[in-house]
N, C-alpha and C. Protein backbone atom coordinates (compact mmCIF):
# COMPACT_ATOMS: atom_id res chain seq x y z
N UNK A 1 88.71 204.40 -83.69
CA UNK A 1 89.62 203.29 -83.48
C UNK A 1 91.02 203.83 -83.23
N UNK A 2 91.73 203.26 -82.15
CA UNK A 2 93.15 203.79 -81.95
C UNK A 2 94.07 203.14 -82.97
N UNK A 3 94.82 204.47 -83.60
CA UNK A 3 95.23 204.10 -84.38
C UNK A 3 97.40 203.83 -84.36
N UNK A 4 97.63 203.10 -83.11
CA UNK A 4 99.13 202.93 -82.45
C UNK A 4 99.40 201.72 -83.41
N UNK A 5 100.44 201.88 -84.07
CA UNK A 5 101.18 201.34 -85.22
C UNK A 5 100.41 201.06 -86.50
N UNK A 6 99.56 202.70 -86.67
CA UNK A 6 98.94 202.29 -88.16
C UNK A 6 99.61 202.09 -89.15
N UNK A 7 100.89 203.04 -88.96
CA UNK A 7 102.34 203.35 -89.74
C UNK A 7 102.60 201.52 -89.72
N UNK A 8 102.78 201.16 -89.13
CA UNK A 8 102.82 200.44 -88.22
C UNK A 8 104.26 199.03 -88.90
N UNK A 9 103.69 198.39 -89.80
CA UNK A 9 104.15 197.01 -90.54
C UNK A 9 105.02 197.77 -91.59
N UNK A 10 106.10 197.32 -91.16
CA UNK A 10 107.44 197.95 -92.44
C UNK A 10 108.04 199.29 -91.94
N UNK A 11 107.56 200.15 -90.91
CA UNK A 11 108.23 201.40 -90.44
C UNK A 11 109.34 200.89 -89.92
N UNK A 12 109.55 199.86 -89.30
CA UNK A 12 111.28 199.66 -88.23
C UNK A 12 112.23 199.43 -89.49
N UNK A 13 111.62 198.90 -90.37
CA UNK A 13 112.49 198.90 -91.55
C UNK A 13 113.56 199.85 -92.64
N UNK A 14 112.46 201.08 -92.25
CA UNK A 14 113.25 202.31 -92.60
C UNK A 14 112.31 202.49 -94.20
N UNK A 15 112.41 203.45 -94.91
CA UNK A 15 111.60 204.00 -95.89
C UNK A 15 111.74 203.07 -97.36
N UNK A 16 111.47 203.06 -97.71
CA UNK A 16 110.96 202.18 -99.18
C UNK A 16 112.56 202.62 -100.44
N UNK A 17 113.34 202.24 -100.62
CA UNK A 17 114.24 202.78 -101.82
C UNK A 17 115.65 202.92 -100.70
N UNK A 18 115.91 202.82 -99.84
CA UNK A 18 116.78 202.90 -98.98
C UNK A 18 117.92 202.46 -98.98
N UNK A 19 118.58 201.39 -99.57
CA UNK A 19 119.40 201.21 -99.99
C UNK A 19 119.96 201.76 -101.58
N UNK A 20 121.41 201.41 -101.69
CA UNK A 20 121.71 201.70 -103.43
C UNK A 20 121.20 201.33 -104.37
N UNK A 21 121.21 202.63 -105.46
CA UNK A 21 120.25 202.31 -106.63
C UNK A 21 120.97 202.33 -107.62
N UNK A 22 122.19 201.07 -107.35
CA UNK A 22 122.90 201.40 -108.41
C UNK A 22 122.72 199.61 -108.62
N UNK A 23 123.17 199.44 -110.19
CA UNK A 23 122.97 198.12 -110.60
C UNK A 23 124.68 197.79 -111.60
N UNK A 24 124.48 196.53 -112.16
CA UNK A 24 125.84 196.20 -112.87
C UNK A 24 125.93 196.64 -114.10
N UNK A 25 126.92 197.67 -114.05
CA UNK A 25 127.25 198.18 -115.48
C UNK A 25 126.74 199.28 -115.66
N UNK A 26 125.65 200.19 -114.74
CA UNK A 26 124.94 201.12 -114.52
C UNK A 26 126.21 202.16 -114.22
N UNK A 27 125.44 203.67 -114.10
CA UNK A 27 126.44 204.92 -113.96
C UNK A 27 125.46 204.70 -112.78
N UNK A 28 125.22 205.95 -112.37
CA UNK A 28 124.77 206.62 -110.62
C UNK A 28 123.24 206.11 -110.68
N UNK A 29 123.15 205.58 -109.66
CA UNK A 29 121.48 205.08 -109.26
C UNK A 29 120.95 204.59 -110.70
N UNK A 30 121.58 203.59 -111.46
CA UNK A 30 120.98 202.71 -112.21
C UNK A 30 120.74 202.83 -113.44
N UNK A 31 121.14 204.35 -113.94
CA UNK A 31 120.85 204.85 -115.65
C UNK A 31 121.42 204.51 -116.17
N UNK A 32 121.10 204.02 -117.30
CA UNK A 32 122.34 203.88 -118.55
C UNK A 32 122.75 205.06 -119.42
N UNK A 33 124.00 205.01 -119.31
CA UNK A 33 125.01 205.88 -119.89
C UNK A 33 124.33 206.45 -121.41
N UNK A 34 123.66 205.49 -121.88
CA UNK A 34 123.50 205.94 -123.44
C UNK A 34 122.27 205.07 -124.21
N UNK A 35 121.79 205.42 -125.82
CA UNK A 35 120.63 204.78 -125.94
C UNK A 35 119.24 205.34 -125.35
N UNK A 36 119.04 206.17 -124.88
CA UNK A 36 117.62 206.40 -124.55
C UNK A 36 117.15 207.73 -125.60
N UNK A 37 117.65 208.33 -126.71
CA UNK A 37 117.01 208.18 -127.46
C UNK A 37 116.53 210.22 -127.07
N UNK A 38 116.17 211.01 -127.89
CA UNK A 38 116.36 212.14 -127.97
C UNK A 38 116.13 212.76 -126.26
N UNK A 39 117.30 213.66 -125.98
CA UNK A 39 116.90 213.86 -124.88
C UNK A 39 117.23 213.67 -123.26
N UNK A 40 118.11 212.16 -123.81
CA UNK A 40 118.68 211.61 -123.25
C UNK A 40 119.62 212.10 -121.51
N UNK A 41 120.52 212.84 -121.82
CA UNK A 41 121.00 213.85 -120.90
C UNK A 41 120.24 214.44 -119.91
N UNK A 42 119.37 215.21 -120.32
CA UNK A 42 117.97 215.90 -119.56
C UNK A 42 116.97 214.80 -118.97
N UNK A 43 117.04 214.01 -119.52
CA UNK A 43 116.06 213.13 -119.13
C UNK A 43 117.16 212.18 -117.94
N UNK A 44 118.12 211.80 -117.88
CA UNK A 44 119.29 211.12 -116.58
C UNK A 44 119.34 212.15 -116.00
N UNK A 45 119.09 213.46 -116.19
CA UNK A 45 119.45 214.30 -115.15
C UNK A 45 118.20 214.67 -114.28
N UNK A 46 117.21 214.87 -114.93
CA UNK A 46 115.76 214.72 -114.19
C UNK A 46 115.83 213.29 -113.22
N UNK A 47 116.08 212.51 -113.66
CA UNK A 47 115.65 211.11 -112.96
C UNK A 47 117.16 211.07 -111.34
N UNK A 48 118.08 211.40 -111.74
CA UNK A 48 119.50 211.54 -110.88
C UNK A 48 118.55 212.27 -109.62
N UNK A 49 117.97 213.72 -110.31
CA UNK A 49 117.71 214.61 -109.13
C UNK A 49 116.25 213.74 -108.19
N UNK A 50 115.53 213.37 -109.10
CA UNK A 50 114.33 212.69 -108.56
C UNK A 50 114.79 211.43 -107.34
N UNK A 51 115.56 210.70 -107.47
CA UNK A 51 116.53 209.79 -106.71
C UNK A 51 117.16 210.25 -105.55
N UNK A 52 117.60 212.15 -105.93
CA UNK A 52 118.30 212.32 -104.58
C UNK A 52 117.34 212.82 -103.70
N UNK A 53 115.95 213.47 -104.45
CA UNK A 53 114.88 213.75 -103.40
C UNK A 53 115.05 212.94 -102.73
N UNK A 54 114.81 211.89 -103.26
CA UNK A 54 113.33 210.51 -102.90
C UNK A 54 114.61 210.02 -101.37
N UNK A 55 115.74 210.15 -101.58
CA UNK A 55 117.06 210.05 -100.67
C UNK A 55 116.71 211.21 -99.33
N UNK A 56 116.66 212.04 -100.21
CA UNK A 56 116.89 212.93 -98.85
C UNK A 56 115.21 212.90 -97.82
N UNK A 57 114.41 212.25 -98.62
CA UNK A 57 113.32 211.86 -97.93
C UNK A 57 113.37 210.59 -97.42
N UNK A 58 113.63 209.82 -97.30
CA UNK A 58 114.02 208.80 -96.88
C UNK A 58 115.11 209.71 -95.37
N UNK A 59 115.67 209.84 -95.24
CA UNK A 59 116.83 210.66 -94.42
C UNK A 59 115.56 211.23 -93.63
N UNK A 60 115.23 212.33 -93.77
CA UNK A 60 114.20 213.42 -93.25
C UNK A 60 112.79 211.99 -92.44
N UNK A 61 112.53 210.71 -93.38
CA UNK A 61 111.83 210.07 -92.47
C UNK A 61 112.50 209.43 -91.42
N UNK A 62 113.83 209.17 -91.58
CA UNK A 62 114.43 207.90 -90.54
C UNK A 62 114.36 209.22 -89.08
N UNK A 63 114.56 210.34 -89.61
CA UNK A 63 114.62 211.62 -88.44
C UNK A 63 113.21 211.90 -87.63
N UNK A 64 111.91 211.21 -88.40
CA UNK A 64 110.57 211.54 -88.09
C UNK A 64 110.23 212.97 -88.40
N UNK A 65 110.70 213.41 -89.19
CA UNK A 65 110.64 214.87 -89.77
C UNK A 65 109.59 214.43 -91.24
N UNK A 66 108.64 214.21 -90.64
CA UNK A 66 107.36 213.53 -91.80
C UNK A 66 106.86 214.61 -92.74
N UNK A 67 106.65 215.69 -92.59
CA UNK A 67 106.31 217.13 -93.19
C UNK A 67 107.20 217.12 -94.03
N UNK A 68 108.56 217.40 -93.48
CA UNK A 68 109.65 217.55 -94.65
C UNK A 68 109.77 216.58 -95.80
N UNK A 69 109.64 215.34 -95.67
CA UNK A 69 110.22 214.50 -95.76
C UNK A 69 108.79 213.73 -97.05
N UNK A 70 107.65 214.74 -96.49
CA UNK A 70 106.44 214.63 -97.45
C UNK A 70 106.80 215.11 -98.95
N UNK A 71 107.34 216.74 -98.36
CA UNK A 71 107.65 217.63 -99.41
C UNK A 71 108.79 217.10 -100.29
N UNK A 72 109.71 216.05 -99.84
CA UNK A 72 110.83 215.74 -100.94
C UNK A 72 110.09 214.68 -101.89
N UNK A 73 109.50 213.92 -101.24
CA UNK A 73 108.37 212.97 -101.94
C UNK A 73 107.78 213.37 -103.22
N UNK A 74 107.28 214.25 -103.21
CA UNK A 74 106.23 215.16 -103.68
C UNK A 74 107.12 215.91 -104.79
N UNK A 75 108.26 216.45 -104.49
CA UNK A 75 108.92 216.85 -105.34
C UNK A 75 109.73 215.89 -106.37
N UNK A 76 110.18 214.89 -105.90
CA UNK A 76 110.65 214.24 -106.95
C UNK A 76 109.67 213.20 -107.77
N UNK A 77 108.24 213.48 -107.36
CA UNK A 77 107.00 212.48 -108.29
C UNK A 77 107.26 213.83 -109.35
N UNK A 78 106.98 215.38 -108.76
CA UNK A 78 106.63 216.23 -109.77
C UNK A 78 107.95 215.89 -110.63
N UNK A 79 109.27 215.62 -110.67
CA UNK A 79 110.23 215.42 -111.25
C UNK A 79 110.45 214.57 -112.41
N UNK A 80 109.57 213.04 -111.67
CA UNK A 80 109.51 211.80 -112.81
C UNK A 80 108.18 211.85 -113.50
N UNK A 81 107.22 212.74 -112.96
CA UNK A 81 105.95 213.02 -113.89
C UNK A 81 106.18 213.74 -115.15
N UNK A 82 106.90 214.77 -115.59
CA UNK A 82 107.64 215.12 -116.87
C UNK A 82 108.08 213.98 -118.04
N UNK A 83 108.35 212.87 -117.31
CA UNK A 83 108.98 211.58 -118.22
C UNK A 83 108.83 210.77 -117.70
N UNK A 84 107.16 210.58 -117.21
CA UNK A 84 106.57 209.32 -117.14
C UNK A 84 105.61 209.02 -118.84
N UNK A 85 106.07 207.52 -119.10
CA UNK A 85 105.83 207.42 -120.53
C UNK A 85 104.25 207.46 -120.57
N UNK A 86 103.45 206.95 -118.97
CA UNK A 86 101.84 207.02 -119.21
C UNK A 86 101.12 208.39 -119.11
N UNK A 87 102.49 209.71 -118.99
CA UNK A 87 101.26 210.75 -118.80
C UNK A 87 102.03 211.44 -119.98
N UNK A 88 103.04 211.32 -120.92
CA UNK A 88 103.54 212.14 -122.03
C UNK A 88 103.36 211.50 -123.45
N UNK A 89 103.00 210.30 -123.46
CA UNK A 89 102.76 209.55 -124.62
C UNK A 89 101.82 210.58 -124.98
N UNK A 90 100.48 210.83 -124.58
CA UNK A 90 99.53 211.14 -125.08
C UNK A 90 99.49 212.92 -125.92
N UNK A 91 100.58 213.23 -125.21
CA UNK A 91 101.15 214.73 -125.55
C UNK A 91 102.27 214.62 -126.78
N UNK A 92 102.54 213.46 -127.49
CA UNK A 92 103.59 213.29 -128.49
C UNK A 92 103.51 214.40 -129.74
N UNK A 93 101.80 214.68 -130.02
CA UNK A 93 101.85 215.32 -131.40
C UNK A 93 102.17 216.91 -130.88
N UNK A 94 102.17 217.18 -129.91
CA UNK A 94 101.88 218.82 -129.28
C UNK A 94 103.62 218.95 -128.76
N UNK A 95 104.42 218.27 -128.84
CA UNK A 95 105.80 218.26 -127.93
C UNK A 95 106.92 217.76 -129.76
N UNK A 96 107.29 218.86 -129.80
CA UNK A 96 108.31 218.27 -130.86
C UNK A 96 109.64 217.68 -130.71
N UNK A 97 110.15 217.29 -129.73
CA UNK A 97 110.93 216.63 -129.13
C UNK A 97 110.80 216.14 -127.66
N UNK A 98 110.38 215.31 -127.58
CA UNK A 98 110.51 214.44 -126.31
C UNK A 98 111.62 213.66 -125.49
N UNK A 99 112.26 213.34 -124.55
CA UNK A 99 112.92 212.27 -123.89
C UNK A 99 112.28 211.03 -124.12
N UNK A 100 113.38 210.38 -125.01
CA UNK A 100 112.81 208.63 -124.86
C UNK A 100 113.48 207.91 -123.78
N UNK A 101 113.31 207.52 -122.74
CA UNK A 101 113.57 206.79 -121.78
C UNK A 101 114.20 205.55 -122.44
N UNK A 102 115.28 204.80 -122.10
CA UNK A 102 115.84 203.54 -121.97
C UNK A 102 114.89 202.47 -121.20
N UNK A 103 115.08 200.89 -121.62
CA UNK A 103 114.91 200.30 -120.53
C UNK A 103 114.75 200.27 -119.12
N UNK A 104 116.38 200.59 -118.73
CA UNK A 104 116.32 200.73 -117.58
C UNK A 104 116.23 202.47 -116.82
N UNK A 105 115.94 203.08 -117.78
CA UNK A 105 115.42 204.12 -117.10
C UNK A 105 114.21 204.28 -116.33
N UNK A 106 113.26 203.64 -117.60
CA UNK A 106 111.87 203.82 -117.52
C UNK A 106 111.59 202.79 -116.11
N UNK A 107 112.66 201.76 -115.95
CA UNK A 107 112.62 200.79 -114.79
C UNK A 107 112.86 201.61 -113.40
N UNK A 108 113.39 202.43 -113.62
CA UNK A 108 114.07 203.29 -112.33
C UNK A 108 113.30 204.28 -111.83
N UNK A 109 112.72 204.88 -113.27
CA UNK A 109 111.60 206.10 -113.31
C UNK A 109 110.35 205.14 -112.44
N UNK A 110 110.29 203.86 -112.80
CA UNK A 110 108.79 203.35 -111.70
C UNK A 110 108.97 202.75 -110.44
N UNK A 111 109.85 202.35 -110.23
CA UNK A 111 110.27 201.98 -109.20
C UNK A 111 110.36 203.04 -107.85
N UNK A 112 110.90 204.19 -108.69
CA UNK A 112 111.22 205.75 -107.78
C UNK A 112 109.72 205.95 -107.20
N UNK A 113 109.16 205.84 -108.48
CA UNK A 113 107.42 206.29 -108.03
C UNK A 113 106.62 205.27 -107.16
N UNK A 114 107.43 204.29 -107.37
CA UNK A 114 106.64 203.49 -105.95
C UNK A 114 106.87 203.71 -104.89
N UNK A 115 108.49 203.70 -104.66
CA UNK A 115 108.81 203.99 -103.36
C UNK A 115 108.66 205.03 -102.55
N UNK A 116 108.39 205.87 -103.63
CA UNK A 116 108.15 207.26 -102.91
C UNK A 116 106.31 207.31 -102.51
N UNK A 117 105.55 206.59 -103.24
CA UNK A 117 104.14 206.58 -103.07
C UNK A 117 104.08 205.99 -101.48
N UNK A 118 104.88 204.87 -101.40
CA UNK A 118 104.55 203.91 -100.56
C UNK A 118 104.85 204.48 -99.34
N UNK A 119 106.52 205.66 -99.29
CA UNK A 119 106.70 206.27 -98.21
C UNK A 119 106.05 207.31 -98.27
N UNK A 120 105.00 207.96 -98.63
CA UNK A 120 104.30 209.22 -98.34
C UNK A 120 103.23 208.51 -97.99
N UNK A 121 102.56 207.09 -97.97
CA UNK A 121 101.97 206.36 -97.25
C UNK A 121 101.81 206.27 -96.15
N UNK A 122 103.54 206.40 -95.82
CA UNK A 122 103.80 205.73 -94.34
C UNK A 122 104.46 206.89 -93.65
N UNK A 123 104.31 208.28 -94.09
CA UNK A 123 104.79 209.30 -93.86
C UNK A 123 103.06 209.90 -92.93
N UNK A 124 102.28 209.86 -93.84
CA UNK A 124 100.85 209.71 -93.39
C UNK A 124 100.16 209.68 -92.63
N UNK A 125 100.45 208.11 -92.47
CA UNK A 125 100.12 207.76 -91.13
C UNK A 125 100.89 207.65 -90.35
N UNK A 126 101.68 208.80 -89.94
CA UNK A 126 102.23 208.47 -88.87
C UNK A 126 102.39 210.45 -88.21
N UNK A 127 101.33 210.92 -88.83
CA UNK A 127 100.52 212.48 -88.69
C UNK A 127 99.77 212.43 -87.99
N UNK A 128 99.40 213.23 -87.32
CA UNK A 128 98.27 213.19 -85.76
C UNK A 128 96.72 212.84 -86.57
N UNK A 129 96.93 213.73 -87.79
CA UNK A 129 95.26 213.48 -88.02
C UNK A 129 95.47 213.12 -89.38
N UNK A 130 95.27 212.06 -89.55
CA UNK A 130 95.68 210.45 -90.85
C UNK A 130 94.90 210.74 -91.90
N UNK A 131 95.44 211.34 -93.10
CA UNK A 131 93.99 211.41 -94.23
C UNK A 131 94.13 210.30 -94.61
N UNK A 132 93.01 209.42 -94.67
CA UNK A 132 93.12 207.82 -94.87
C UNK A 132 92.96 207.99 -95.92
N UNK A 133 92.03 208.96 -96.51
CA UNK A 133 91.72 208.41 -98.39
C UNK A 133 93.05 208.80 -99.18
N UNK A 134 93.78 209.66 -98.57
CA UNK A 134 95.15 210.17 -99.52
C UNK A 134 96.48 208.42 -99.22
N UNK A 135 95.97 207.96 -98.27
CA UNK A 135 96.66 206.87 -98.04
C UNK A 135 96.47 206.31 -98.79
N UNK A 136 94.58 205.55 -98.86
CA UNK A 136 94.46 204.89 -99.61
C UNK A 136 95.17 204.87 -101.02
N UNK A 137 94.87 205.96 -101.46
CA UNK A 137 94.75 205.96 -102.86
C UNK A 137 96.12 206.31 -102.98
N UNK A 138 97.34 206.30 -102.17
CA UNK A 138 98.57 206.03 -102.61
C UNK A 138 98.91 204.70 -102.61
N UNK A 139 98.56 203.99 -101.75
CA UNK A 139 98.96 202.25 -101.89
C UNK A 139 98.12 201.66 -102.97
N UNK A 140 96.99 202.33 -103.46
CA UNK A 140 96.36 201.88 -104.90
C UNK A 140 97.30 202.08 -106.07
N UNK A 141 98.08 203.32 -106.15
CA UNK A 141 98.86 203.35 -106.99
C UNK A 141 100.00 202.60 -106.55
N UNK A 142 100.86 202.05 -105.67
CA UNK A 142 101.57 201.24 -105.38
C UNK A 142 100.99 199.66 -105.99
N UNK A 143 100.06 199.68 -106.07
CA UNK A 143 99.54 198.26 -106.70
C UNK A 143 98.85 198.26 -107.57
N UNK A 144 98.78 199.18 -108.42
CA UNK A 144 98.60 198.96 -110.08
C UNK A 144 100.22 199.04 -110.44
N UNK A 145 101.25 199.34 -110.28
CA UNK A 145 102.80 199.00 -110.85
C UNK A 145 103.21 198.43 -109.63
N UNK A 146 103.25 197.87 -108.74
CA UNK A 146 103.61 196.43 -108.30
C UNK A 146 102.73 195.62 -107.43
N UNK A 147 102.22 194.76 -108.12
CA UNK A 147 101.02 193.92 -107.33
C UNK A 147 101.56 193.09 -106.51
N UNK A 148 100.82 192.88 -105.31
CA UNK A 148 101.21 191.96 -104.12
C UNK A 148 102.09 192.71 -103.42
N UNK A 149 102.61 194.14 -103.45
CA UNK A 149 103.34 195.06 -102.42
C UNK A 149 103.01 194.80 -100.84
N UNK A 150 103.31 193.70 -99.95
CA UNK A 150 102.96 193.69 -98.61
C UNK A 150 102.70 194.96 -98.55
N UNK A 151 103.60 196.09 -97.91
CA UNK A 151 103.32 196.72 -97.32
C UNK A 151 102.43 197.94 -97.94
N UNK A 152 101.76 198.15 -99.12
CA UNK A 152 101.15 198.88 -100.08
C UNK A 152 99.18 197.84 -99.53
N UNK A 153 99.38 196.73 -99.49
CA UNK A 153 98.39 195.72 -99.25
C UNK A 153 97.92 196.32 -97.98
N UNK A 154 98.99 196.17 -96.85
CA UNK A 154 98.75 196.06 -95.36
C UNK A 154 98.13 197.95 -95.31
N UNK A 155 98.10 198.79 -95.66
CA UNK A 155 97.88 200.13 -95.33
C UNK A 155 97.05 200.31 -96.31
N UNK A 156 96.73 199.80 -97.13
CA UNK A 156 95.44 199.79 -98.25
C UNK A 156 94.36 199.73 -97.02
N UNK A 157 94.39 198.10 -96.78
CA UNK A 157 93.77 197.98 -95.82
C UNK A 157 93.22 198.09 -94.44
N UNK A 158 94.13 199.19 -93.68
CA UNK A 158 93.69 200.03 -92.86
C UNK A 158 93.35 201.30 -92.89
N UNK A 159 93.79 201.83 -94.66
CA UNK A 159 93.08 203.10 -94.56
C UNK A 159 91.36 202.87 -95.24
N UNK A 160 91.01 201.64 -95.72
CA UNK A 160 89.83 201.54 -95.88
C UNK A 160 88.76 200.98 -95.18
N UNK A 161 89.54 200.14 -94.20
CA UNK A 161 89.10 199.80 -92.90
C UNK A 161 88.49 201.69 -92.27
N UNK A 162 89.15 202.34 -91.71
CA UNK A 162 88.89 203.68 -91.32
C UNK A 162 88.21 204.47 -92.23
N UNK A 163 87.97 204.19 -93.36
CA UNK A 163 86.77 204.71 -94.74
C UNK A 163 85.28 204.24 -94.44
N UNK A 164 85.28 203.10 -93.62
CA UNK A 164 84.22 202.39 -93.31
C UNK A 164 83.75 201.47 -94.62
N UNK A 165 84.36 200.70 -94.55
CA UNK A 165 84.41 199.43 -96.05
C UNK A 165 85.53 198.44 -95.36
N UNK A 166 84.74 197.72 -94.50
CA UNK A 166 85.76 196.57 -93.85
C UNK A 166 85.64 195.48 -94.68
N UNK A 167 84.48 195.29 -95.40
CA UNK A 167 84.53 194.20 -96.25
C UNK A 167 85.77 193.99 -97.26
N UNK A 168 85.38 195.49 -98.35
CA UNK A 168 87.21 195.51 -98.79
C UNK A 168 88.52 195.65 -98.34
N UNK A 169 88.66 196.17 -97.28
CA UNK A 169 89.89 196.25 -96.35
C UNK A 169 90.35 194.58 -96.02
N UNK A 170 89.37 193.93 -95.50
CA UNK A 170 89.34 192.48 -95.25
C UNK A 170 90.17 191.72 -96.46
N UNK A 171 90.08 192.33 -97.77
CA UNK A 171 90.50 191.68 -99.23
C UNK A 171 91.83 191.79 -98.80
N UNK A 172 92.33 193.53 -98.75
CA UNK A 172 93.55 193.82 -98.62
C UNK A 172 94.51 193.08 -97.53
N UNK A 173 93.74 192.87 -96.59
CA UNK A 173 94.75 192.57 -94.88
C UNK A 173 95.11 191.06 -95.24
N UNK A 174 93.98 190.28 -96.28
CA UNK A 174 94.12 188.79 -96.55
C UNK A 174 95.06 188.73 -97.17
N UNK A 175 94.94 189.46 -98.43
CA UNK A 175 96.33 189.49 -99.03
C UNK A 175 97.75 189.67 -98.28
N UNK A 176 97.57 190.96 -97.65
CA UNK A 176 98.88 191.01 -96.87
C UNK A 176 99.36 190.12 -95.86
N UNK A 177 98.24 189.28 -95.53
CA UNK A 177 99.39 188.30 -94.38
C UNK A 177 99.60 186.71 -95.00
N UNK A 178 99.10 186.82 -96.71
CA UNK A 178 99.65 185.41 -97.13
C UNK A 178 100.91 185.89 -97.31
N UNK A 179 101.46 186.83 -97.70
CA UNK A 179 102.44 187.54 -97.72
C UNK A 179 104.02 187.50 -96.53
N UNK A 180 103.18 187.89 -94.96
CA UNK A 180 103.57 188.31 -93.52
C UNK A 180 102.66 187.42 -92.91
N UNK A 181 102.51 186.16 -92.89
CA UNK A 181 101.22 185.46 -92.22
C UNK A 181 101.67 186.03 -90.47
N UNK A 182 102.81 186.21 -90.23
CA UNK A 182 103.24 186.29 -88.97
C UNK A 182 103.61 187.58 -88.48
N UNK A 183 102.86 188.52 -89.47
CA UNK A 183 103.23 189.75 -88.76
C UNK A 183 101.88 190.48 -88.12
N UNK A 184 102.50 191.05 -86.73
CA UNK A 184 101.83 191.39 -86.18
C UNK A 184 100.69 192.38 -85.92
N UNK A 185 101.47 193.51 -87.14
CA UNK A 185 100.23 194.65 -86.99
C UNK A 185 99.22 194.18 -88.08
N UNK A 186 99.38 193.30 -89.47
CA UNK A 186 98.79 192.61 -90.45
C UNK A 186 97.41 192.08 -89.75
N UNK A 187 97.74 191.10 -88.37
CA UNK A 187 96.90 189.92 -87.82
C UNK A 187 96.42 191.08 -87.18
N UNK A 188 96.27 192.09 -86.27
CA UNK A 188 95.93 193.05 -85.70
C UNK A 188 94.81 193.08 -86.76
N UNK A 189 95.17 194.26 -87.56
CA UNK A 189 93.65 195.17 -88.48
C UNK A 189 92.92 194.11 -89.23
N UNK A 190 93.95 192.88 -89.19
CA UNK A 190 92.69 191.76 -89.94
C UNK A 190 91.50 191.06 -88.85
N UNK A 191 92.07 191.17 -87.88
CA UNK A 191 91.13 191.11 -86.81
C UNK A 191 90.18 192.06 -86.27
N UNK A 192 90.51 192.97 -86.26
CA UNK A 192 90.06 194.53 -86.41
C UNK A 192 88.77 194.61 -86.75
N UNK A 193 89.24 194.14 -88.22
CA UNK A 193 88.27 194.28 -89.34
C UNK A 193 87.17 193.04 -89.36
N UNK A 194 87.46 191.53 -89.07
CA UNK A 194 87.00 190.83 -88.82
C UNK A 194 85.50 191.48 -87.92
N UNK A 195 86.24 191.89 -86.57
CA UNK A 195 85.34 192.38 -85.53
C UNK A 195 84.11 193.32 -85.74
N UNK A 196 84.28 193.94 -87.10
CA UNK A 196 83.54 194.53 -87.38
C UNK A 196 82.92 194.36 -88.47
N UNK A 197 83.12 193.56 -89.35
CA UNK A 197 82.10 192.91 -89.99
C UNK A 197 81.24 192.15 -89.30
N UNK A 198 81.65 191.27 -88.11
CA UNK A 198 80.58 191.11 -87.24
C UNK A 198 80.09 191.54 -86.68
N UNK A 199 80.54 192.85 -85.88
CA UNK A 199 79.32 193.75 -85.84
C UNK A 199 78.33 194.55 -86.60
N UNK A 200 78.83 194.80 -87.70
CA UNK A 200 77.58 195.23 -89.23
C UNK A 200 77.16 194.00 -88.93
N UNK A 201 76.66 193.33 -88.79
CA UNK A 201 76.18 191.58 -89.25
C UNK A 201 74.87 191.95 -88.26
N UNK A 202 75.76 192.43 -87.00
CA UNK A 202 74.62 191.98 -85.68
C UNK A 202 73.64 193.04 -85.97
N UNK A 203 74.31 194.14 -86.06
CA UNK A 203 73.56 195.62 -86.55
C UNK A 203 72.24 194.96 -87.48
N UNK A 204 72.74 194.43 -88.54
CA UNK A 204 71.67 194.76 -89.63
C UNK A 204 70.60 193.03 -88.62
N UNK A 205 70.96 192.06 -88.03
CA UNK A 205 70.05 191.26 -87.68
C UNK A 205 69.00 192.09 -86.78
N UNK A 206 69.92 193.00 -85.82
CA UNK A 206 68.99 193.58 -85.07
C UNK A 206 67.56 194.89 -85.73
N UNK A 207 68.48 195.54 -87.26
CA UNK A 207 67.01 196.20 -87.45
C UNK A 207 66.14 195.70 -88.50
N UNK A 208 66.62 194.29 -88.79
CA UNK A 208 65.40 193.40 -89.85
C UNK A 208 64.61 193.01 -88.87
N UNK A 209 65.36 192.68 -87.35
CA UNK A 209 64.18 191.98 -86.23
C UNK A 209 63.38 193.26 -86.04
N UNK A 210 63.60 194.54 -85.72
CA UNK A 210 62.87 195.59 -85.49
C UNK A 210 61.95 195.73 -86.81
N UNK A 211 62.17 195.98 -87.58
CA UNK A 211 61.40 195.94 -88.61
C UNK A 211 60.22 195.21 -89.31
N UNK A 212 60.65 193.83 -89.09
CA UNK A 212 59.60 192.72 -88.80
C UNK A 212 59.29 192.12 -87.54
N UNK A 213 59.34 192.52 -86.76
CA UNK A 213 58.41 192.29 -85.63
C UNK A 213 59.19 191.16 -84.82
């Protein structure tokens, strides 16, 4: 299947986190000054640098410099994975001092990780030869921490469409155009996909008729 604007829904838009990440009453990109609890310092300074990756990837995509622009991705997940609370909780008795994240840290710390999931998504597909399952399974994590993500929905569903599972892709593309009912590459792969559930359909009528006579 040709795959011309798989990237496709949300690329003219520019990369996921793109604007300022700064909020009211916040210091730089959204941390709070104080309160988060042993660690504190190290832990705003991990998250500061993770922000300017996720920046300078964003930059490196608006350039189509997708390789590069993978690697800043990539580097600032390895950044917020240190003081993500779902992969260090479980390490509490083995770590005698930990970073306790704030509110709005831990808000900033997931948010970073979406945006950056969602643009190494769309970094992806837009590579000569598309690993759909690394797609997939980045817009899966885009929608276990934010459900109903159009554009996490819309590339779910074309990288599982290209997995050969149009039935579930079909879930995803539905979702995404109650979302974008009017967007165009959405109505595209939902049609796509449509087309080919009716052809599995015809497929399997034609070898039950072979089969039974």
């Amino acid at each position: 299947m040709a795959e011309e604007g798989a990237a496709g829904w949300g690329a003219e838009l520019g990369p996921e986190g793109a604007g300022s990440e700064r909020g009211p009453g916040e210091g730089p990109a959204g941390c709070s000054r104080g309160g988060a609890g042993p660690g504190a310092p190290e832990a705003e300074a991990q998250l500061q640098e993770a922000v300017l990756r996720k920046a300078q990837g964003n930059e490196l995509y608006r350039d189509r410099r997708y390789r590069a622009a993978i690697g800043k991705y990539h580097r600032a997940l390895l950044l917020l994975r240190g003081l993500d609370p779902e992969v260090t909780a479980p390490m509490r008795s083995f770590v005698a001092q930990r970073a306790v994240l704030s509110a709005q840290q831990e808000a900033l710390l997931r948010s970073t990780q979406v945006d950056c999931y969602n643009n190494l998504a769309a970094c992806l597909l837009q590579r000569p030869l598309v690993d759909y399952a690394r797609v997939r399974e980045y817009s899966l994590r885009v929608l276990r921490w934010r459900e109903g993500d159009v554009k996490a929905l819309y590339r779910a569903g074309v990288a599982t469409l290209q997995l050969g599972d149009p039935r579930t892709a079909r879930q995803y593309l539905l979702q995404a155009s109650r979302g974008q009912p009017h967007d165009a590459n959405v109505r595209k792969y939902l049609r796509l996909t449509e087309e080919r559930l009716s052809s599995d359909h015809e497929r399997e009528k034609a070898l039950y008729r072979g089969m039974f006579g």
